[in-house]
Protein backbone atom coordinates (compact mmCIF):
# COMPACT_ATOMS: atom_id res chain seq x y z
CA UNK A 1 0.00 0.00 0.00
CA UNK A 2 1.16 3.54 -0.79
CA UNK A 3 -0.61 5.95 0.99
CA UNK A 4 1.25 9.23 -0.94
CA UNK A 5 0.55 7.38 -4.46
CA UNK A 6 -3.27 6.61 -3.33
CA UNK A 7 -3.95 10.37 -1.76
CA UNK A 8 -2.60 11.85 -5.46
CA UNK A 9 -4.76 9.53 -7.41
CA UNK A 10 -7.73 10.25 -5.41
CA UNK A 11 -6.77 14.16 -6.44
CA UNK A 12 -6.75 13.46 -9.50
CA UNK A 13 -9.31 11.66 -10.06
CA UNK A 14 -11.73 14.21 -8.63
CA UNK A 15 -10.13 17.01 -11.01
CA UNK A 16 -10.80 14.38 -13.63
CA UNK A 17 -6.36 13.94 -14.12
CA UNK A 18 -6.11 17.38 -15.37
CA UNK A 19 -4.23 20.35 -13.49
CA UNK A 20 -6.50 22.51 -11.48
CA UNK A 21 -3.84 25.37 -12.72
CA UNK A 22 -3.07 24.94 -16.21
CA UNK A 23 -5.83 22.46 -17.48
CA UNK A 24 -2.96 20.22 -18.52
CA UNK A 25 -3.45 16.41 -17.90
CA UNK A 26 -2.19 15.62 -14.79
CA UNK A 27 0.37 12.15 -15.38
CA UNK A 28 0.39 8.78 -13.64
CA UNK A 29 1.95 8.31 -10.33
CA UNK A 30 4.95 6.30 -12.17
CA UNK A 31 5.58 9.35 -14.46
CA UNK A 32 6.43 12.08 -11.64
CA UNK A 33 9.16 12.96 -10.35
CA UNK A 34 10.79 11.93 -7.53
CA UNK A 35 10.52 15.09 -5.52
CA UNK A 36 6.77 15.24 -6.29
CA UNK A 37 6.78 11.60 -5.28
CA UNK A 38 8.21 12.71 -1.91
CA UNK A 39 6.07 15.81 -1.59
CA UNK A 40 2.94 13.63 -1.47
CA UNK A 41 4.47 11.39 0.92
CA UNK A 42 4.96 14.66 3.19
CA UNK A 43 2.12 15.29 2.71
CA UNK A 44 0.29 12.05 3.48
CA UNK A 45 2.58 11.75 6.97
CA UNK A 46 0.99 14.87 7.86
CA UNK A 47 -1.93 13.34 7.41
CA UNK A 48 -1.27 10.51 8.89
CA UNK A 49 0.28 11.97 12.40
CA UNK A 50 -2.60 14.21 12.57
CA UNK A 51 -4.96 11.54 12.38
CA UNK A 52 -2.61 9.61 15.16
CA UNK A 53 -1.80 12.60 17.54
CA UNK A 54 1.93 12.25 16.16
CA UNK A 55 2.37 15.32 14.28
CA UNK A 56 4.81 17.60 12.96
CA UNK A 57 7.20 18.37 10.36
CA UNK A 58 9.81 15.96 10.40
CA UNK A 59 9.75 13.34 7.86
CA UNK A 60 9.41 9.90 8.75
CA UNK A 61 11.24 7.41 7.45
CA UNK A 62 10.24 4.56 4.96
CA UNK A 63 10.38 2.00 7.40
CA UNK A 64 8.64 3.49 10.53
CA UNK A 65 5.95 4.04 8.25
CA UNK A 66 5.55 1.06 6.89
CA UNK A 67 5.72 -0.63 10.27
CA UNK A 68 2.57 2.18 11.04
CA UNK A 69 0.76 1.36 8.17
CA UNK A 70 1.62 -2.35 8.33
CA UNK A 71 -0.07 -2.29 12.14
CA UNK A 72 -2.99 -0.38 11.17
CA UNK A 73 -3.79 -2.59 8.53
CA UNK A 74 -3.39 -5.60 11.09
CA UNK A 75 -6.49 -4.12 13.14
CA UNK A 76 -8.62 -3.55 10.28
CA UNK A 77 -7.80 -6.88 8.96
CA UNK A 78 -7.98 -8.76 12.14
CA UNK A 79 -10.46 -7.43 14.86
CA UNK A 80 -10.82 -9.03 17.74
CA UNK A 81 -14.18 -10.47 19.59
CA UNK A 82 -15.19 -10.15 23.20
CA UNK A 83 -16.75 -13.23 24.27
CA UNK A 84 -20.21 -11.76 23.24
CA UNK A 85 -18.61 -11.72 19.54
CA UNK A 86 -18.99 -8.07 19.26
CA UNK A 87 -15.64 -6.31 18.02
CA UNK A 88 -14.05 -5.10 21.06
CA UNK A 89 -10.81 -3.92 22.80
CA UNK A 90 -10.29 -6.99 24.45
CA UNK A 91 -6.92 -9.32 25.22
CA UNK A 92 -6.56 -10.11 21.54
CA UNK A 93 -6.47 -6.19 20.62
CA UNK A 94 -3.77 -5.42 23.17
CA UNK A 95 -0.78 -6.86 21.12
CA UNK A 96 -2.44 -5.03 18.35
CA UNK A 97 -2.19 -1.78 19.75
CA UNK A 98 1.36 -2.44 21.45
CA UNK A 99 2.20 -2.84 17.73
CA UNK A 100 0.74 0.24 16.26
CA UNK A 101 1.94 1.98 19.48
CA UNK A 102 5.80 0.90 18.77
CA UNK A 103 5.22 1.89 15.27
CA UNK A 104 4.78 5.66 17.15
CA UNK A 105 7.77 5.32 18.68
CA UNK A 106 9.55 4.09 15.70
CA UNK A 107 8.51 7.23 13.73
CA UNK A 108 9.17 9.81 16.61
CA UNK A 109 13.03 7.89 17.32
CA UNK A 110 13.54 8.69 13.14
CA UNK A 111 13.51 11.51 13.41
């Protein structure tokens, strides 16, 4: 998953992939630069340490966000039950959230 490649997509498809400035059409992700490449990744850690109370500036590094989006995915992909089968932060979550927790500390120690 590639979180900068899927937010510039999404932008472009709601402009319909042309430039909002010049009208141009806008090219696939594989065609830009990398610079642009690593402005949307900025952009997306932004994002994405907004959305997890980790936020600022600094940019994280490829592997402490992998590990965050790699530990997200894990409780999306695998909630747990309470014995009532409803999802719930039970005993099976906790290692879940150590993970994604670690992943935190991964990005702030990157920095």
């Amino acid at each position: 998953m590639n979180l900068a490649r899927e937010a510039y997509e999404a932008y472009a498809t709601s402009t319909k992939w042309k430039s909002l400035v010049s009208g141009q059409p806008l090219p696939q992700w594989d065609s830009l630069s990398p610079e642009i490449q690593k402005a949307w990744g900025v952009s997306t850690a932004w994002i994405v340490g907004k959305l997890s109370g980790n936020h600022d500036w600094q940019i994280p590094t490829k592997d402490g966000l992998q590990e965050l989006i790699d530990a997200a995915k894990d409780i999306r992909d695998n909630p747990g039950t309470d014995c009532h089968g409803s999802v719930g932060f039970c005993a099976i979550e906790l290692p879940k959230l150590a993970r994604l927790r670690d992943a935190l500390v991964l990005l702030d120690s990157s920095r």
